[in-house]
N, C-alpha and C. Protein backbone atom coordinates (compact mmCIF):
# COMPACT_ATOMS: atom_id res chain seq x y z
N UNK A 1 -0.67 23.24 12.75
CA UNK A 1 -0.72 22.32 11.64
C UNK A 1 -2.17 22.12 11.21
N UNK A 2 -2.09 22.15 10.11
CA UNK A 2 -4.08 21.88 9.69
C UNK A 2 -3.57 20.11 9.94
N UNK A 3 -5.44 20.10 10.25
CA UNK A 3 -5.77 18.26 9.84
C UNK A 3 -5.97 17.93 8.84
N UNK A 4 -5.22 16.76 8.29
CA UNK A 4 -5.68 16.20 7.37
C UNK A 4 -6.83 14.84 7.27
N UNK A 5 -7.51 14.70 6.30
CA UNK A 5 -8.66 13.81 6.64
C UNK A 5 -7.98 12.19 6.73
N UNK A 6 -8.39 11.43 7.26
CA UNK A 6 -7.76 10.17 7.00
C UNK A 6 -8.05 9.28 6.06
N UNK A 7 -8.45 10.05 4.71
CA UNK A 7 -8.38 9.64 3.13
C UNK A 7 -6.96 10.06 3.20
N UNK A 8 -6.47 11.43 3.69
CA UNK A 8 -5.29 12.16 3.08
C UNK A 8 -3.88 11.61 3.93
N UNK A 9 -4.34 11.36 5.31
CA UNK A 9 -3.27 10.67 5.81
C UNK A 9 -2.88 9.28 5.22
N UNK A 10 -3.96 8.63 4.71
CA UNK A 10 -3.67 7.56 3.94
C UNK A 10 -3.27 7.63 2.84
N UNK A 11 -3.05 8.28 1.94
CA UNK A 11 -2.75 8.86 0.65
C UNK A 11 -1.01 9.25 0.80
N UNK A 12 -1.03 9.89 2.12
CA UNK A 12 0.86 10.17 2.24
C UNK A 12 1.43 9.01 2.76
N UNK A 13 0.52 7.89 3.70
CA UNK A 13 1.23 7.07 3.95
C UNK A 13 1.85 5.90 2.60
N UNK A 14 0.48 5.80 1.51
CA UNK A 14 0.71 5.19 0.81
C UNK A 14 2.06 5.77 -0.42
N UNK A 15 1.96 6.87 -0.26
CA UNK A 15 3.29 7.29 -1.17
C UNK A 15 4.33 6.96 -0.23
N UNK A 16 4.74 7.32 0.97
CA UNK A 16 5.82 7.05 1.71
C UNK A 16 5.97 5.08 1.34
N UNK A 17 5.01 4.47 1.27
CA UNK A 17 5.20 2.95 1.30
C UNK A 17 5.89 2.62 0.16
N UNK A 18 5.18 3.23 -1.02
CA UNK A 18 5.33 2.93 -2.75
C UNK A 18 6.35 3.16 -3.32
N UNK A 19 6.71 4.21 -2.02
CA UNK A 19 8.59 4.65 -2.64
C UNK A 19 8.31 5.26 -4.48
N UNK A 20 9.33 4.75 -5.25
CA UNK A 20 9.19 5.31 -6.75
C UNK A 20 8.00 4.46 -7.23
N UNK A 21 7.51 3.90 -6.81
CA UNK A 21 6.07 3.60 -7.93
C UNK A 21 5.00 4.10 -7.18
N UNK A 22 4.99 5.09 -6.70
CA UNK A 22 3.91 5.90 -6.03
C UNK A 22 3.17 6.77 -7.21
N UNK A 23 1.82 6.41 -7.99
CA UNK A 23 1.38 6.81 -8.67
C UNK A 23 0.04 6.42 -8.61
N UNK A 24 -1.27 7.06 -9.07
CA UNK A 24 -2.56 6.87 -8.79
C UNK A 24 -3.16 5.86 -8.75
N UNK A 25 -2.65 5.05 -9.77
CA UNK A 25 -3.25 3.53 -9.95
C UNK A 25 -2.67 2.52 -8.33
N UNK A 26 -1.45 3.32 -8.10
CA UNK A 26 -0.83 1.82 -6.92
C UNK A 26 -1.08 2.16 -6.04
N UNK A 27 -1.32 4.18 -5.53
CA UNK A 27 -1.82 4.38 -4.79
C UNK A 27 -3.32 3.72 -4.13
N UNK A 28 -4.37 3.78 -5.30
CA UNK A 28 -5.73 3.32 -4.73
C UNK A 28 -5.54 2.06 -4.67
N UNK A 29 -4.70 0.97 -5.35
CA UNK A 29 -5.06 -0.62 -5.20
C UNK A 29 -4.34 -0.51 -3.41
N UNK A 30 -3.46 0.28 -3.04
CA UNK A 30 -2.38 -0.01 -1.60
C UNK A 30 -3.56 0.29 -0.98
N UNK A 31 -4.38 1.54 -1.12
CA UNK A 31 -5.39 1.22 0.15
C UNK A 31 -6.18 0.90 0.20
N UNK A 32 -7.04 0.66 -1.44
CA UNK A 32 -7.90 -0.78 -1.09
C UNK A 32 -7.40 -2.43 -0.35
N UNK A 33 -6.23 -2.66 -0.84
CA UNK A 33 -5.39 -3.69 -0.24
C UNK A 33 -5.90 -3.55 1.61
N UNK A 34 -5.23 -2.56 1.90
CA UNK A 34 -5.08 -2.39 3.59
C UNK A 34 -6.22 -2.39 4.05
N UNK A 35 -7.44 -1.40 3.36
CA UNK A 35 -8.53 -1.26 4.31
C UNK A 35 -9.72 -2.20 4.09
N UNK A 36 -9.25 -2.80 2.89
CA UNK A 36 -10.59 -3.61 2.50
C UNK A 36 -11.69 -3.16 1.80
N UNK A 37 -11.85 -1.54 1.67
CA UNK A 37 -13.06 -0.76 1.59
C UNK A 37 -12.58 -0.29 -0.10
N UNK A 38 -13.77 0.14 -0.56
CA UNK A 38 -13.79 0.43 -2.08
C UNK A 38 -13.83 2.15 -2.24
N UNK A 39 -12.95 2.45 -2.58
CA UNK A 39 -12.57 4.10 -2.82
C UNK A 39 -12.43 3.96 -3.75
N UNK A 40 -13.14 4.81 -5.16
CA UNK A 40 -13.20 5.51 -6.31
C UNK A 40 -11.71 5.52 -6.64
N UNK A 41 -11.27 5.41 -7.74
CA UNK A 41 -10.01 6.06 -8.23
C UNK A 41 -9.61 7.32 -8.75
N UNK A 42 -11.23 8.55 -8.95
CA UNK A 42 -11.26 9.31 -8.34
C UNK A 42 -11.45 10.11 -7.43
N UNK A 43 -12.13 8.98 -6.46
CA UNK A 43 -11.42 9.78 -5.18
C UNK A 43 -10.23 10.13 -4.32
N UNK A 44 -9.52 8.98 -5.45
CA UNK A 44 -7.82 9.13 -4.89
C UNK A 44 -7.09 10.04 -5.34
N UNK A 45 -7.29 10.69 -6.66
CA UNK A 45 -6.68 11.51 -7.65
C UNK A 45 -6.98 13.15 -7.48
N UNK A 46 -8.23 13.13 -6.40
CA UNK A 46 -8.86 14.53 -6.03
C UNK A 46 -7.81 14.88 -4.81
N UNK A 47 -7.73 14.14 -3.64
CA UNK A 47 -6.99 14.72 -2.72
C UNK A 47 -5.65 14.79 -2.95
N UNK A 48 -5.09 13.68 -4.12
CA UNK A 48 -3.83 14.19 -4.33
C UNK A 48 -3.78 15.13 -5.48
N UNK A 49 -4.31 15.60 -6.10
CA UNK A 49 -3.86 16.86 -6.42
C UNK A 49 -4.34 17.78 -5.41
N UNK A 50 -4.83 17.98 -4.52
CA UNK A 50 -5.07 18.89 -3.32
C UNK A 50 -3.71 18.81 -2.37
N UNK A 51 -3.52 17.70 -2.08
CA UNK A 51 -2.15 17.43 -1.35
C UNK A 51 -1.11 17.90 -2.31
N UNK A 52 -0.82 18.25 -3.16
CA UNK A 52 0.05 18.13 -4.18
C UNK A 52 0.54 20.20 -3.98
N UNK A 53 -1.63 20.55 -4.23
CA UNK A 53 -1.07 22.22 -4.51
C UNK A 53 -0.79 22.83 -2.88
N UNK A 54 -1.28 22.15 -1.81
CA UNK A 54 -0.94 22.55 -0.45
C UNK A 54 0.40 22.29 -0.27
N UNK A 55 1.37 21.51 -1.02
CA UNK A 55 2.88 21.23 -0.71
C UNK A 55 3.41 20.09 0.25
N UNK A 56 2.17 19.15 0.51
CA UNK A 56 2.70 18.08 0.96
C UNK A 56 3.08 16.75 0.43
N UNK A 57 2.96 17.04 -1.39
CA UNK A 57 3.47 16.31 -2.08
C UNK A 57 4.26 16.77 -3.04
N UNK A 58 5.25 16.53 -3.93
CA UNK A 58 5.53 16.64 -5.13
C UNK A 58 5.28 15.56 -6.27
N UNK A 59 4.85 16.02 -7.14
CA UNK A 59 4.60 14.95 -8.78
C UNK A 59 5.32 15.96 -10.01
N UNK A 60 5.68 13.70 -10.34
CA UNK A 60 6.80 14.30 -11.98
C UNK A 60 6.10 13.48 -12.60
N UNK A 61 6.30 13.97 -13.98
CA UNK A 61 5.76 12.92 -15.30
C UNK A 61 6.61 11.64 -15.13
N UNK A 62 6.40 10.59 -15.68
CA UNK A 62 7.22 9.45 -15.78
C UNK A 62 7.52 9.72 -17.30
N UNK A 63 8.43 8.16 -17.96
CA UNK A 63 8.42 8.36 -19.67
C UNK A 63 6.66 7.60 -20.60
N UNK A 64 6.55 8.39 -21.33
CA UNK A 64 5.36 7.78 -22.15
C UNK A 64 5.86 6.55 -22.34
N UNK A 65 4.94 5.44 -21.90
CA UNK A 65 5.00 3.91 -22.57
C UNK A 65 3.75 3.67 -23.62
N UNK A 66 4.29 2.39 -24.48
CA UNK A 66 3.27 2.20 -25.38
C UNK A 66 2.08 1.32 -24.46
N UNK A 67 1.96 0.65 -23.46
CA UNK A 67 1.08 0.06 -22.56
C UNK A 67 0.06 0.98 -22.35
N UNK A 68 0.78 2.42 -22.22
CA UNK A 68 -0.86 3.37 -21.85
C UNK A 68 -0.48 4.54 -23.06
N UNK A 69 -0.41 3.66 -24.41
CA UNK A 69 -0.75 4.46 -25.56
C UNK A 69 0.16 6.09 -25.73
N UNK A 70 1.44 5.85 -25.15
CA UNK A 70 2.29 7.02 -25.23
C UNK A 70 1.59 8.05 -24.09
N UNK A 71 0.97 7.47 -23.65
CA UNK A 71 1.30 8.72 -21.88
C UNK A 71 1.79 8.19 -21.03
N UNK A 72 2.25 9.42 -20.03
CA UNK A 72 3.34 9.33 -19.28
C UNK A 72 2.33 9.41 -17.64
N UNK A 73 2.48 8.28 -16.88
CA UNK A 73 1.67 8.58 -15.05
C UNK A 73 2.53 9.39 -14.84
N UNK A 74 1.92 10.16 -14.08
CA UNK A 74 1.91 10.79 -12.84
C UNK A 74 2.44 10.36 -11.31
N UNK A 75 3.99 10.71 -11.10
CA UNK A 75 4.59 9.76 -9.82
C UNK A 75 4.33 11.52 -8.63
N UNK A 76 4.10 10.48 -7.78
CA UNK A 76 4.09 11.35 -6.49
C UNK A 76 5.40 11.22 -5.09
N UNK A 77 5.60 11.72 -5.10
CA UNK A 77 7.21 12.21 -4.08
C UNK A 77 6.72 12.61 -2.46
N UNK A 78 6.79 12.09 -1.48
CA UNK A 78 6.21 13.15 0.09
C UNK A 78 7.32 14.30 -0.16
N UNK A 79 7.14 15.39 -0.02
CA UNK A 79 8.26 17.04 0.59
C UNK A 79 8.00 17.00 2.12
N UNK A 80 9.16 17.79 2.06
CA UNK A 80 9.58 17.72 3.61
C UNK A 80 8.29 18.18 4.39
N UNK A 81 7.44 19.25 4.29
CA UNK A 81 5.57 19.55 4.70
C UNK A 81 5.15 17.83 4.40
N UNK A 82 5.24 17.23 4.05
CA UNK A 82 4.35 16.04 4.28
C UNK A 82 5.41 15.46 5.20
N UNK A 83 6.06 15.16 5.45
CA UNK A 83 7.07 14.26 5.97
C UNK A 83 6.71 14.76 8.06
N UNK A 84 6.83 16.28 7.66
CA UNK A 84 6.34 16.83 9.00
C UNK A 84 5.10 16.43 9.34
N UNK A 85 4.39 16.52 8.45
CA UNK A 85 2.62 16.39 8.73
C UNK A 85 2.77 15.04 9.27
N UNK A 86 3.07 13.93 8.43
CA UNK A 86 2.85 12.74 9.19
C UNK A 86 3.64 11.85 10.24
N UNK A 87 4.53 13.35 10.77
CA UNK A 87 5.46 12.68 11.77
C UNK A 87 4.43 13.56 13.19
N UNK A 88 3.76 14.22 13.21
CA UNK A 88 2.51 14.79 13.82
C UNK A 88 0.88 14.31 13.81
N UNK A 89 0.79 13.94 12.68
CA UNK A 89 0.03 12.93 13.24
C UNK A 89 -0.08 11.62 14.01
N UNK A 90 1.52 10.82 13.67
CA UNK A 90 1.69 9.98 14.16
C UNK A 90 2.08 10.45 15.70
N UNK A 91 2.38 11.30 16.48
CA UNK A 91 2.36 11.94 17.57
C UNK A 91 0.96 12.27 17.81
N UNK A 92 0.16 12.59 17.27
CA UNK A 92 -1.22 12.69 18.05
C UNK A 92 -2.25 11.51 18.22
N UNK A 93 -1.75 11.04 17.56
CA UNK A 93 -2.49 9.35 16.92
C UNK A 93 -2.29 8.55 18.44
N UNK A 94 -0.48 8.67 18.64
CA UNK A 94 0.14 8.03 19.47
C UNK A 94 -0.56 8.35 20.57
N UNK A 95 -0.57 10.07 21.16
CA UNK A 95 -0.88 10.68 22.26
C UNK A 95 -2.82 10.40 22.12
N UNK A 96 -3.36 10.18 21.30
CA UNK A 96 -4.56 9.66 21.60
C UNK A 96 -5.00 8.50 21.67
N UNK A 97 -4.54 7.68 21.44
CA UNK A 97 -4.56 6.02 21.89
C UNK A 97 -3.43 5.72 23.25
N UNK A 98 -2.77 6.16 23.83
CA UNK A 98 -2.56 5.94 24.84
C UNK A 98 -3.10 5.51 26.16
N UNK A 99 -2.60 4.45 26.39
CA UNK A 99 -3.41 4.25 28.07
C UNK A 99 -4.44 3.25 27.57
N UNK A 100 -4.93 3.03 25.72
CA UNK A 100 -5.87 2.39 25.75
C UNK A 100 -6.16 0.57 25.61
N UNK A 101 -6.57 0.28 26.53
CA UNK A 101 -6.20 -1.51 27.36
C UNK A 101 -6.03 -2.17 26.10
N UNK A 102 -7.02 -2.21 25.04
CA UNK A 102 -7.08 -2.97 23.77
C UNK A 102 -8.07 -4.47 24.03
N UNK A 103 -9.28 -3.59 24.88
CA UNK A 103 -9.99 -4.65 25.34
C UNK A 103 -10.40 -5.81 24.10
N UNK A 104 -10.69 -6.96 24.86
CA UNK A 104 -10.91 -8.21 24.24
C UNK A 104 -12.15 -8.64 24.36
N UNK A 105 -12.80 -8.61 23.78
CA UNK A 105 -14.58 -8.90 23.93
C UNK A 105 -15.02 -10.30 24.12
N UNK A 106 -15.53 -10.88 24.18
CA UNK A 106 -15.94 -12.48 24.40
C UNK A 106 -17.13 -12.93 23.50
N UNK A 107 -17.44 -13.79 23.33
CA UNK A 107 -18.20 -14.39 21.68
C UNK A 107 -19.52 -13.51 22.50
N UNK A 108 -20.05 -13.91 23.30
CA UNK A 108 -21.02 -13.16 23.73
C UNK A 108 -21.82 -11.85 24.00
N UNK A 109 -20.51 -10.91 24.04
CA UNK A 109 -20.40 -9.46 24.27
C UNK A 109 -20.23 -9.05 22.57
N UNK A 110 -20.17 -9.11 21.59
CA UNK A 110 -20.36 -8.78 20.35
C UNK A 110 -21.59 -8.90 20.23
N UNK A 111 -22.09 -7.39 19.34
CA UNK A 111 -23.03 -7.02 19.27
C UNK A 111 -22.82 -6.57 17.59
């Protein structure tokens, strides 16, 4: 299985979350939401069309609305290659955090 970066694992998780409104705009607000951190909205739109021509996504046009001036977003779908990919990462994720205590630091020990 290739690796994917964990921009891209986040990118399939967020379509798997978004269900049918999985599209660029809800994509980047879901993982600014989660991570807190500020990612470009094109940096979200680069790996999914990369994810898209590798086959771990599919995208359909939606209908043109007058809100975005008669164009139509761009919805994104996981295919069964993404569905695998992130049922393997979540197995290596798993198998590499294992065993690990989830130590608790004390006001003092923060650095």
């Amino acid at each position: 299985m290739e690796m994917l970066t964990k921009l891209e694992e986040m990118i399939l998780l967020s379509v798997w979350k978004l269900g049918d409104n999985a599209y660029g705009t809800t994509i980047y607000k879901h993982i600014h939401k989660i991570t807190e951190k500020k990612v470009s909205l094109g940096g979200v739109y680069c790996p999914l069309e990369r994810l898209t021509k590798k086959g771990y996504l599919t995208s359909f046009k939606g209908e043109a609305t007058e809100e975005r001036r008669g164009l139509s977003k761009r919805y994104y779908k996981l295919s069964g290659k993404g569905v695998r990919a992130l049922n393997k990462i979540k197995e290596i994720n798993e198998q590499m955090w294992d065993g690990y205590p989830g130590w608790q630091l004390s006001p003092g020990e923060i650095s």
